[in-house]
Protein backbone atom coordinates (compact mmCIF):
# COMPACT_ATOMS: atom_id res chain seq x y z
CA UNK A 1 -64.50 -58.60 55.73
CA UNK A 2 -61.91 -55.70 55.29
CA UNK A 3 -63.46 -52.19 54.02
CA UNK A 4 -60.17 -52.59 50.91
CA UNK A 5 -57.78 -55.15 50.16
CA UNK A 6 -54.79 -55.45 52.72
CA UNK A 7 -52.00 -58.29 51.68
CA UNK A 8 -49.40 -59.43 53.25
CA UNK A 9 -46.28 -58.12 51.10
CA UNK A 10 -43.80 -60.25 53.63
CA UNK A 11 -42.98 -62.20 56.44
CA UNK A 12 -39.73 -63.07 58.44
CA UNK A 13 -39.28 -65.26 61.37
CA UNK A 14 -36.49 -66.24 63.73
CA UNK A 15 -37.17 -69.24 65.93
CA UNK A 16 -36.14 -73.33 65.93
CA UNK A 17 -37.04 -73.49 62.37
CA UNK A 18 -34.23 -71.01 61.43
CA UNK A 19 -33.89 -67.75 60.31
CA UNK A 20 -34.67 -67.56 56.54
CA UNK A 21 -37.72 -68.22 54.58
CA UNK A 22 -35.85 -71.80 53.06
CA UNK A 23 -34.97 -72.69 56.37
CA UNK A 24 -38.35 -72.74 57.76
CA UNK A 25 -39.85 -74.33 54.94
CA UNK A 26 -37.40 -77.06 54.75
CA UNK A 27 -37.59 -78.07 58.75
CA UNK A 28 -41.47 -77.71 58.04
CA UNK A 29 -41.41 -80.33 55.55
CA UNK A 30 -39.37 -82.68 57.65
CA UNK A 31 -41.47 -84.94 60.22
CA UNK A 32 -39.26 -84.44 63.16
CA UNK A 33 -39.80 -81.90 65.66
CA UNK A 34 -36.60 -79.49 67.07
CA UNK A 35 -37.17 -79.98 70.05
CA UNK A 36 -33.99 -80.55 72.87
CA UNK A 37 -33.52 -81.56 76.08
CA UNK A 38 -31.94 -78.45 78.59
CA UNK A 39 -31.61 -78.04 82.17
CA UNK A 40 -33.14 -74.64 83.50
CA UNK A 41 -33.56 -75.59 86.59
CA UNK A 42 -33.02 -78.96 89.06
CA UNK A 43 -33.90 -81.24 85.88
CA UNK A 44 -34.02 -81.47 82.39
CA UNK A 45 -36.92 -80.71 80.33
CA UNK A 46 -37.81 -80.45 76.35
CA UNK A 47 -37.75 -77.01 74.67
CA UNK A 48 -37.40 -75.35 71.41
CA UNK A 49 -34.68 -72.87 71.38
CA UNK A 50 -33.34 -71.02 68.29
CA UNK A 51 -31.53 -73.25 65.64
CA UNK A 52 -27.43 -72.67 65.96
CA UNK A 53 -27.80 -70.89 62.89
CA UNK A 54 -30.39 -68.21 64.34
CA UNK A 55 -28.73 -68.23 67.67
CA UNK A 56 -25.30 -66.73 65.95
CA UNK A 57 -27.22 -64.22 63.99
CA UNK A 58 -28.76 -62.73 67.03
CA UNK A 59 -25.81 -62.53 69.10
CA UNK A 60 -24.04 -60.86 65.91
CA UNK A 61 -26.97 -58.35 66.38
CA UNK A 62 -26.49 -58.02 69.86
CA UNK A 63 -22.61 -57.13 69.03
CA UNK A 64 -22.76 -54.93 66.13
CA UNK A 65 -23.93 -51.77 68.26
CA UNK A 66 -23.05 -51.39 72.12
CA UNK A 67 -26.58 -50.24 72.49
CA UNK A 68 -28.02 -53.47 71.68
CA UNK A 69 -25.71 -55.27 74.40
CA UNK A 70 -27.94 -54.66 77.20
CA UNK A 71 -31.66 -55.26 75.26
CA UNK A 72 -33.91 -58.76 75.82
CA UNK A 73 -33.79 -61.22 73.64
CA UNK A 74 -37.30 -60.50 72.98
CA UNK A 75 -36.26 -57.22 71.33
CA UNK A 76 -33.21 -58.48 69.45
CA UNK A 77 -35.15 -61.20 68.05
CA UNK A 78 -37.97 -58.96 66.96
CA UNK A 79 -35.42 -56.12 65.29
CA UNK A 80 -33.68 -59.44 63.32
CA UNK A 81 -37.26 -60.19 61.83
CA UNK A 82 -38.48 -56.77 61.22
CA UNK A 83 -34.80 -55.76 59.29
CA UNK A 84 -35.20 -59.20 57.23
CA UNK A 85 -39.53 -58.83 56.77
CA UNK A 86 -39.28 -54.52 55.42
CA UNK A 87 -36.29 -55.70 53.04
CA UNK A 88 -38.61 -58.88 51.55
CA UNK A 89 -41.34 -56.27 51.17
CA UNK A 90 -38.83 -53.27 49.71
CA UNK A 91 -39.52 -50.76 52.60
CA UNK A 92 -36.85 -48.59 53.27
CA UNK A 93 -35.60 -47.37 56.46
CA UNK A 94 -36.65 -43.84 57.07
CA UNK A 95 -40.08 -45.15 55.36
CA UNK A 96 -43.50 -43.85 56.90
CA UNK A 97 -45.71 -46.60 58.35
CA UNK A 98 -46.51 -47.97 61.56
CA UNK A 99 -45.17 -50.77 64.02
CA UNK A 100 -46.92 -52.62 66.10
CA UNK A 101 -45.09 -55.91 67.41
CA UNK A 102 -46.13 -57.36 70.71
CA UNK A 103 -45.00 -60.28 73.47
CA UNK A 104 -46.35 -61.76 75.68
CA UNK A 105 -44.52 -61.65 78.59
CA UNK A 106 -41.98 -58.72 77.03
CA UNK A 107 -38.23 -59.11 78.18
CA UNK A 108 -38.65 -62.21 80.25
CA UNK A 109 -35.12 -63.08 80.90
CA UNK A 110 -33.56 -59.34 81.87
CA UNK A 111 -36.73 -58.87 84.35
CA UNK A 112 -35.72 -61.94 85.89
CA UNK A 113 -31.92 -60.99 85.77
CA UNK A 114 -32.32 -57.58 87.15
CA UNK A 115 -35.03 -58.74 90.64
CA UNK A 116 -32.90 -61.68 91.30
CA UNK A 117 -30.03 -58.98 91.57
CA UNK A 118 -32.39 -57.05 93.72
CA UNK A 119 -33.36 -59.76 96.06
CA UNK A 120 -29.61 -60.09 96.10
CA UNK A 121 -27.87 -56.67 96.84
CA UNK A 122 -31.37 -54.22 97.36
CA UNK A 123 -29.58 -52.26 94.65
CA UNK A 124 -31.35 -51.85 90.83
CA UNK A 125 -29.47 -50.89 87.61
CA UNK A 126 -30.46 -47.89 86.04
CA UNK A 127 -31.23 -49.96 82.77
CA UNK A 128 -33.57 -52.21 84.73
CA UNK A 129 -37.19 -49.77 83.66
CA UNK A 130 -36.13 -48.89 80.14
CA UNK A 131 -34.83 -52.20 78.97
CA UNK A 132 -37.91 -54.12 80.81
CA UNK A 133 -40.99 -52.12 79.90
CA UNK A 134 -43.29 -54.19 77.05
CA UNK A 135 -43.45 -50.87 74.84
CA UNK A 136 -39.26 -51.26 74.13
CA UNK A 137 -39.96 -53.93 71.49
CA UNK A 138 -41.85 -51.72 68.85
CA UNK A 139 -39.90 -48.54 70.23
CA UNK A 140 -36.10 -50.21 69.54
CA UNK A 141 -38.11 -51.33 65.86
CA UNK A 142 -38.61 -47.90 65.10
CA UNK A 143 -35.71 -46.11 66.10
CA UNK A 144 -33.34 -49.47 63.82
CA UNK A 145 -35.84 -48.57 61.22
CA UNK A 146 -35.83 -44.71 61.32
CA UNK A 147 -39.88 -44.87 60.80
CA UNK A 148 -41.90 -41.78 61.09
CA UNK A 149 -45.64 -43.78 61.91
CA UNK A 150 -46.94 -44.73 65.02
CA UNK A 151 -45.53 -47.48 67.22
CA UNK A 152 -47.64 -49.63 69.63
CA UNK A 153 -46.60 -52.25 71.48
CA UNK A 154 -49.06 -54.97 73.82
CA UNK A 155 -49.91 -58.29 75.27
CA UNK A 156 -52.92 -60.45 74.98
CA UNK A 157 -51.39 -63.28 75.85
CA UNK A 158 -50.89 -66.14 73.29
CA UNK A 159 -52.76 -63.94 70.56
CA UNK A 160 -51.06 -61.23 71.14
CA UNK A 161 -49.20 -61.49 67.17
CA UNK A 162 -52.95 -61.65 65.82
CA UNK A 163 -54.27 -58.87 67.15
CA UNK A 164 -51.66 -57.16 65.83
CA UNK A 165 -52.56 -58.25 62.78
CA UNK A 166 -55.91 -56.40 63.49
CA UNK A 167 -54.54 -53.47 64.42
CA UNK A 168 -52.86 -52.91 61.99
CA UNK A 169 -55.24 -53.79 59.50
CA UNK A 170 -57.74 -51.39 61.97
CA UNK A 171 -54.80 -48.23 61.06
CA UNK A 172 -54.64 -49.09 57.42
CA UNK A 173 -58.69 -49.05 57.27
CA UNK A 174 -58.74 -45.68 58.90
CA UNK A 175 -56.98 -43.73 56.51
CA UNK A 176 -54.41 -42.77 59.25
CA UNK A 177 -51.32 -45.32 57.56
CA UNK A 178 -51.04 -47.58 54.48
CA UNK A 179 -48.41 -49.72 55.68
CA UNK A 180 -48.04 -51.65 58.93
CA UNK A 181 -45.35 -54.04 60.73
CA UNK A 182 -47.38 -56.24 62.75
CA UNK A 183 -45.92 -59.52 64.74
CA UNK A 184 -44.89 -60.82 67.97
CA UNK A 185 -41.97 -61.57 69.92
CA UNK A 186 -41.13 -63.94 72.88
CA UNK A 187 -38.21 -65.25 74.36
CA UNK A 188 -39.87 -67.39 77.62
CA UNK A 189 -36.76 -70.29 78.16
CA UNK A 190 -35.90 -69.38 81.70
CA UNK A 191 -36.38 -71.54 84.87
CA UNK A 192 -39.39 -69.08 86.09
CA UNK A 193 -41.75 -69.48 83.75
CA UNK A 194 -41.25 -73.25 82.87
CA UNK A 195 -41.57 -73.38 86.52
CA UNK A 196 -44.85 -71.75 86.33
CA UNK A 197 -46.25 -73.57 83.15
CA UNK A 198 -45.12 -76.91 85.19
CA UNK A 199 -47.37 -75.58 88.17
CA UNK A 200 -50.28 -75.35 85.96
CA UNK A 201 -49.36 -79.06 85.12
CA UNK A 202 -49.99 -78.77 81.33
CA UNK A 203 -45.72 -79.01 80.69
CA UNK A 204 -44.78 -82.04 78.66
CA UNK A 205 -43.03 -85.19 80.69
CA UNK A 206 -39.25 -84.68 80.61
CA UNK A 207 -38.78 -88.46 80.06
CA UNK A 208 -35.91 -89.53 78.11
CA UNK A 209 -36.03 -92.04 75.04
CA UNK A 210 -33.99 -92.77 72.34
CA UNK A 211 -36.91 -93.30 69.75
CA UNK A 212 -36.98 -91.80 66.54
CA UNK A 213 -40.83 -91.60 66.03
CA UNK A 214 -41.23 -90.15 70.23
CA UNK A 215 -43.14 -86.63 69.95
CA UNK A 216 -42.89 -84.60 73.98
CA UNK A 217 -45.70 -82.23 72.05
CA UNK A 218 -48.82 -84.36 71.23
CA UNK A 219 -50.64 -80.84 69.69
CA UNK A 220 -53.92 -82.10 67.58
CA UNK A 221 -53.95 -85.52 69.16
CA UNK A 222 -57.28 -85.68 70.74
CA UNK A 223 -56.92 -89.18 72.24
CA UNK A 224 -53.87 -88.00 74.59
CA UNK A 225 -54.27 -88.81 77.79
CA UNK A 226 -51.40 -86.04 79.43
CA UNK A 227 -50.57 -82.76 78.67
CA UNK A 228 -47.97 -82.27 76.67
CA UNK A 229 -47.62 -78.16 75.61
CA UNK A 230 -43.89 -77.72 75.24
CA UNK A 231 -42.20 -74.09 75.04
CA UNK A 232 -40.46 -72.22 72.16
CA UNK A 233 -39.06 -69.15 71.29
CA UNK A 234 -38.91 -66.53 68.28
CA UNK A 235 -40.06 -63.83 66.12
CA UNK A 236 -42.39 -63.85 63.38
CA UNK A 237 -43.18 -60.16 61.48
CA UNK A 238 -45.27 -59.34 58.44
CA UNK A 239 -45.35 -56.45 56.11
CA UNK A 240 -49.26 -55.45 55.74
CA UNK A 241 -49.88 -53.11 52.95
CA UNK A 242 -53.15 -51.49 50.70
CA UNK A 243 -54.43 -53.23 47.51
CA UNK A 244 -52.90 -56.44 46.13
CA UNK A 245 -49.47 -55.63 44.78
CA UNK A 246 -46.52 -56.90 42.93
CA UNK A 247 -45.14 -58.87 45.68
CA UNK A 248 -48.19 -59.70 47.68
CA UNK A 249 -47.83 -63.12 49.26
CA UNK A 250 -51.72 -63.79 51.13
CA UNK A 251 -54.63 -61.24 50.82
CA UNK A 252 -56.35 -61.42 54.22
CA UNK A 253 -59.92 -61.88 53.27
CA UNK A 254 -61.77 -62.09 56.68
CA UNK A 255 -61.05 -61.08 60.39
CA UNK A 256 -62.80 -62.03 63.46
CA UNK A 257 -62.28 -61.69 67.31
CA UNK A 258 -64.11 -62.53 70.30
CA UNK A 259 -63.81 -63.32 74.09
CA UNK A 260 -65.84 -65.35 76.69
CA UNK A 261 -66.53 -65.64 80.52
CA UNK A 262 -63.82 -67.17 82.46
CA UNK A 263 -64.69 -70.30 83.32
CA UNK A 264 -60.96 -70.86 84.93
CA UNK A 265 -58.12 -68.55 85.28
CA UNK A 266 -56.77 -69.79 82.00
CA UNK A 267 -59.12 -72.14 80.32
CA UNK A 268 -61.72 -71.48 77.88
CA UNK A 269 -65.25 -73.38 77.65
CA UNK A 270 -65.28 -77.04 76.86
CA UNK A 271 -66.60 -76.12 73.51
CA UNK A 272 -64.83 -72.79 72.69
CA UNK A 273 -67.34 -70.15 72.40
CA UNK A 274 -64.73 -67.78 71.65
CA UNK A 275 -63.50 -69.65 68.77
CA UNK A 276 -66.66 -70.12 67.68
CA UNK A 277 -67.44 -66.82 67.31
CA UNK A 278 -64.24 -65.86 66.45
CA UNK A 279 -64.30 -67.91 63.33
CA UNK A 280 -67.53 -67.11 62.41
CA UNK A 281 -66.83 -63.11 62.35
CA UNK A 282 -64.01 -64.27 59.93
CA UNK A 283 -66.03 -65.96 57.52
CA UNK A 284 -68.58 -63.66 57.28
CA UNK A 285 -69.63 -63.73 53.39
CA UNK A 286 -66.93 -66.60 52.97
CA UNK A 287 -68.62 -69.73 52.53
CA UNK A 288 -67.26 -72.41 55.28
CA UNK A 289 -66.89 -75.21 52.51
CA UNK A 290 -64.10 -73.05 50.80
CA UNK A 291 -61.57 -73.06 53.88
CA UNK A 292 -59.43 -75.84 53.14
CA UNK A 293 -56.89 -75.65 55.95
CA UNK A 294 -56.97 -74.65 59.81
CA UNK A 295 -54.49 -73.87 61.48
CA UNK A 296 -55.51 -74.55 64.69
CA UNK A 297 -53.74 -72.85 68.26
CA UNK A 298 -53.95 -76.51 69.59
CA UNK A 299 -51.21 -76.06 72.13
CA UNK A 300 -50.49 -79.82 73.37
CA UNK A 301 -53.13 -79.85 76.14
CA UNK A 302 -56.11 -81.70 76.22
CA UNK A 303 -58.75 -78.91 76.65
CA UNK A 304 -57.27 -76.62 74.98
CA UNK A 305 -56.71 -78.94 71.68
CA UNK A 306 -60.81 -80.70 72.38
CA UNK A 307 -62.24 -77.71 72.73
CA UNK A 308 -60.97 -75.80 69.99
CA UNK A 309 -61.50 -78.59 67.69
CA UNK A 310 -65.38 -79.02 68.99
CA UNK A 311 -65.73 -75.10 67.93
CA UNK A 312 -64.22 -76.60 64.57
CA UNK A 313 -67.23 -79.04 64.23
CA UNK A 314 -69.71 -76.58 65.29
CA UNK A 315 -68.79 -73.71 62.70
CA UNK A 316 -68.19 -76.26 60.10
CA UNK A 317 -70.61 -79.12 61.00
CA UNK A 318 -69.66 -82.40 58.31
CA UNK A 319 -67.70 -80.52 55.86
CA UNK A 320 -64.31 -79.93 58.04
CA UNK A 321 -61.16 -78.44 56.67
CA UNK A 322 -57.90 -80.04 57.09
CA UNK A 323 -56.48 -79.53 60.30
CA UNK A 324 -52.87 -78.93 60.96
CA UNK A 325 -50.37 -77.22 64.08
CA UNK A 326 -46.83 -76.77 64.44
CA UNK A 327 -46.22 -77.16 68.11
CA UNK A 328 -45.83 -80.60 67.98
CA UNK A 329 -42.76 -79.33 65.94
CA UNK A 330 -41.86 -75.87 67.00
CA UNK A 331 -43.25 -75.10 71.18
CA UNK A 332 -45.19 -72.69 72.18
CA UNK A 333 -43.72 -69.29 71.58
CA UNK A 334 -46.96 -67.58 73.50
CA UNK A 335 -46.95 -64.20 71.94
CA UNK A 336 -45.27 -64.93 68.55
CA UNK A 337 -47.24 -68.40 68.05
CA UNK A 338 -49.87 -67.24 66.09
CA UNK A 339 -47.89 -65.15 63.79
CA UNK A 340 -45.82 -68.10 63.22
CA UNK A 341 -48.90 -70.19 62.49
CA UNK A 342 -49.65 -67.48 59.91
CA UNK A 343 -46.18 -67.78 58.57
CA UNK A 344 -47.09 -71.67 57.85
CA UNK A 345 -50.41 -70.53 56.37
CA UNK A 346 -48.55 -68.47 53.93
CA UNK A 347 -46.18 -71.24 53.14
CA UNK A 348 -48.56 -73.82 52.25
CA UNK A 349 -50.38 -71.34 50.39
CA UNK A 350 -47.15 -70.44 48.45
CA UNK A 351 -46.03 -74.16 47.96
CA UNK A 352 -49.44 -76.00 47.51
CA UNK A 353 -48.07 -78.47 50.30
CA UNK A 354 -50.07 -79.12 52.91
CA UNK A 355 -47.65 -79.92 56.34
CA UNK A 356 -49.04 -82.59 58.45
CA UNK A 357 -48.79 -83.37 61.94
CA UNK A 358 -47.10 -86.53 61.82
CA UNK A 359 -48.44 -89.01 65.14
CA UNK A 360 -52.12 -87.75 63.60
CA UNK A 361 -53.97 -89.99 61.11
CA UNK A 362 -55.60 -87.01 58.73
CA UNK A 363 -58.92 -87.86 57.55
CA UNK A 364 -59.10 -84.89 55.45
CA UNK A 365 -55.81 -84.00 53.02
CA UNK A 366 -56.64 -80.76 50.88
CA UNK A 367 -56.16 -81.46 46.91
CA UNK A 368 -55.45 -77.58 46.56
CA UNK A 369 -54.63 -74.52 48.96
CA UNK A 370 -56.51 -71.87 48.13
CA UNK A 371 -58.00 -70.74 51.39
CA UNK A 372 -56.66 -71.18 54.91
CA UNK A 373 -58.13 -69.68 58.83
CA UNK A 374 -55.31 -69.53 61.26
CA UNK A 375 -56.65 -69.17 65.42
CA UNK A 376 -54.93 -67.92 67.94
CA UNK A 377 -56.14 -67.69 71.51
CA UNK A 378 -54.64 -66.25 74.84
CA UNK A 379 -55.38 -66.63 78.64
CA UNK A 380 -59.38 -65.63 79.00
CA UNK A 381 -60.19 -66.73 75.70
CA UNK A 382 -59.06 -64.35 73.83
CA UNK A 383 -59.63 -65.55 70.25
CA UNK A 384 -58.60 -64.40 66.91
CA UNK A 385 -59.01 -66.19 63.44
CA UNK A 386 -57.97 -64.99 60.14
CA UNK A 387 -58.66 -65.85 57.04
CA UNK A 388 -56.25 -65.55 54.29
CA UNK A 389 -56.28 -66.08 50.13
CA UNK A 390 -54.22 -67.07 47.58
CA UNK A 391 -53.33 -64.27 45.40
């Protein structure tokens, strides 16, 4: 449990959903996934880009100051969410508290740009180290923002956005801040690194169909018998402040982390240990039987969605939550996924609706909302879980 209250006062995402708080909530509630068909490489493959709508607000960022021209879309989608999450929450620019957004892989696409120019000519552009280092994403934040805290910036993989969450509830424990932007960032659509998700033969089948009810993500089905994680993109940021306020969307009533022995380079055990303990830590004093939604990490992959759900049955033996995803909807966004799971968490909360995953026959729908975990988990089994409450 936290030492004092910490809520979540906003949060603002930019991805295939959209790029307001109605847009996401309205493709939520729709039971088709966003999802499209694009050529990165010798074929065609399914991915989840940015909606039109959020694509044309970036690149309006990226043109509204020449400095911006030359930054990742990692950062530019990060600075869109961070503007739109302070102004929900009434921060001001200029405002003292602390940033930490992270990515997974940082500015994917301009590291890619600038070696392939390399390889090319042996010469590097001067903007190659600045633009490409992982710290730029909180470090741009701060200087759009004008804040005066502390800035951090890392990668832990697919949980990276959670443990941000941590940290910055860690600060705001401390005494040392009583505010915190916390999120994650990723923009991984390039040829490269569907090339390397491919090679670890978990990538969705690129097969074309015209039907309606065909899903390339099958996260949370646990009868699949292929693979089927699918990537996205976006930005998810929320505004963590002390005590329960005004404006307070989610108080974040337990926290819990926890890693494992590597079984494989990027697997975790066939029963989760880390999520296991993970969720455990987070209910603490918070009795299992009051969590009424998960929001499970369930990727699309078959061990990764069995073995997170056997740590489900193991923590909660007979009495399981509801269990929900949105990457059969939304991709994989690695380093922003579980911040956009939380964004989902807060939605339901907020709403009272609980989002299915449509291909899935739920044995368990919740008659209220009152309490939802969210799990994130990155290569090594990383795992975070967090439990948030309705105000």
């Amino acid at each position: 449990m936290p030492e004092q209250p910490i809520t979540i006062t906003a949060i603002s995402s930019i991805s295939s959903l959209g790029k307001s708080t109605q847009d996401v909530w309205d493709s939520y509630r729709q039971e088709k996934h966003l999802f499209e068909k694009r050529s990165l490489g010798n074929h065609e493959d399914w991915m989840a880009p940015l909606s039109q709508k959020a694509k044309r607000a970036i690149n309006s960022l990226r043109s509204s100051d020449a400095k911006y021209e030359n930054l990742d879309d990692t950062v530019l989608y990060a600075l869109y969410a961070s503007r739109q999450a302070i102004k929900k929450a009434g921060w001001k620019q200029g405002d003292d508290f602390g940033i930490n957004i992270g990515s997974s892989r940082g500015a994917t696409t301009l590291f890619e740009k600038y070696h392939e120019n390399f390889r090319e000519t042996g010469k590097v552009s001067p903007l190659s180290s600045p633009t490409t280092t992982l710290g730029n994403i909180s470090s741009w934040i701060a200087h759009d923002l004008k804040t005066k805290g502390p800035e951090i910036s890392h990668s832990i993989t697919c949980s990276t956005a959670l443990h941000a969450v941590l940290n910055g509830m860690a600060w705001i424990n401390s005494g040392m801040a009583d505010r915190f932007l916390v999120g994650g960032s990723e923009a991984p659509l390039t040829a490269f690194t569907l090339a390397q998700m491919k090679a670890l033969k978990i990538y969705a089948n690129g097969q074309a169909t015209t039907e309606r009810t065909f899903y390339p993500c099958r996260a949370l089905d646990l009868v699949k018998k292929k693979n089927s994680m699918v990537l996205g993109e976006g930005a998810s940021i929320a505004c963590l402040e002390k005590g329960v306020r005004h404006n307070s969307l989610a108080v974040i009533e337990g926290i819990g982390y926890a890693t494992e022995p590597l079984e494989h380079y990027v697997s975790i055990s066939s029963d989760a240990h880390c999520f296991q303990r993970s969720m455990e830590m987070a209910l603490a004093d918070i009795p299992a039987d009051s969590i009424d939604v998960i929001v499970m990490h369930a990727p699309g992959t078959i061990k990764g969605d069995t073995s997170e759900y056997r740590a489900i049955q193991e923590v909660f033996g007979n009495n399981l939550p509801a269990s929900t995803t949105n990457k059969w909807k939304i991709g994989h966004a690695f380093g922003a996924s579980g911040m956009l799971s939380l964004e989902l968490a807060i939605l339901m909360l907020l709403y009272q609706e609980f989002i299915e995953v449509p291909f899935v026959a739920h044995k368990k729908k919740p008659k209220k909302i009152t309490r939802v975990m969210v799990n994130a988990v990155g290569f090594g089994g990383n795992a975070v879980s967090i439990v948030l409450g309705k105000v």
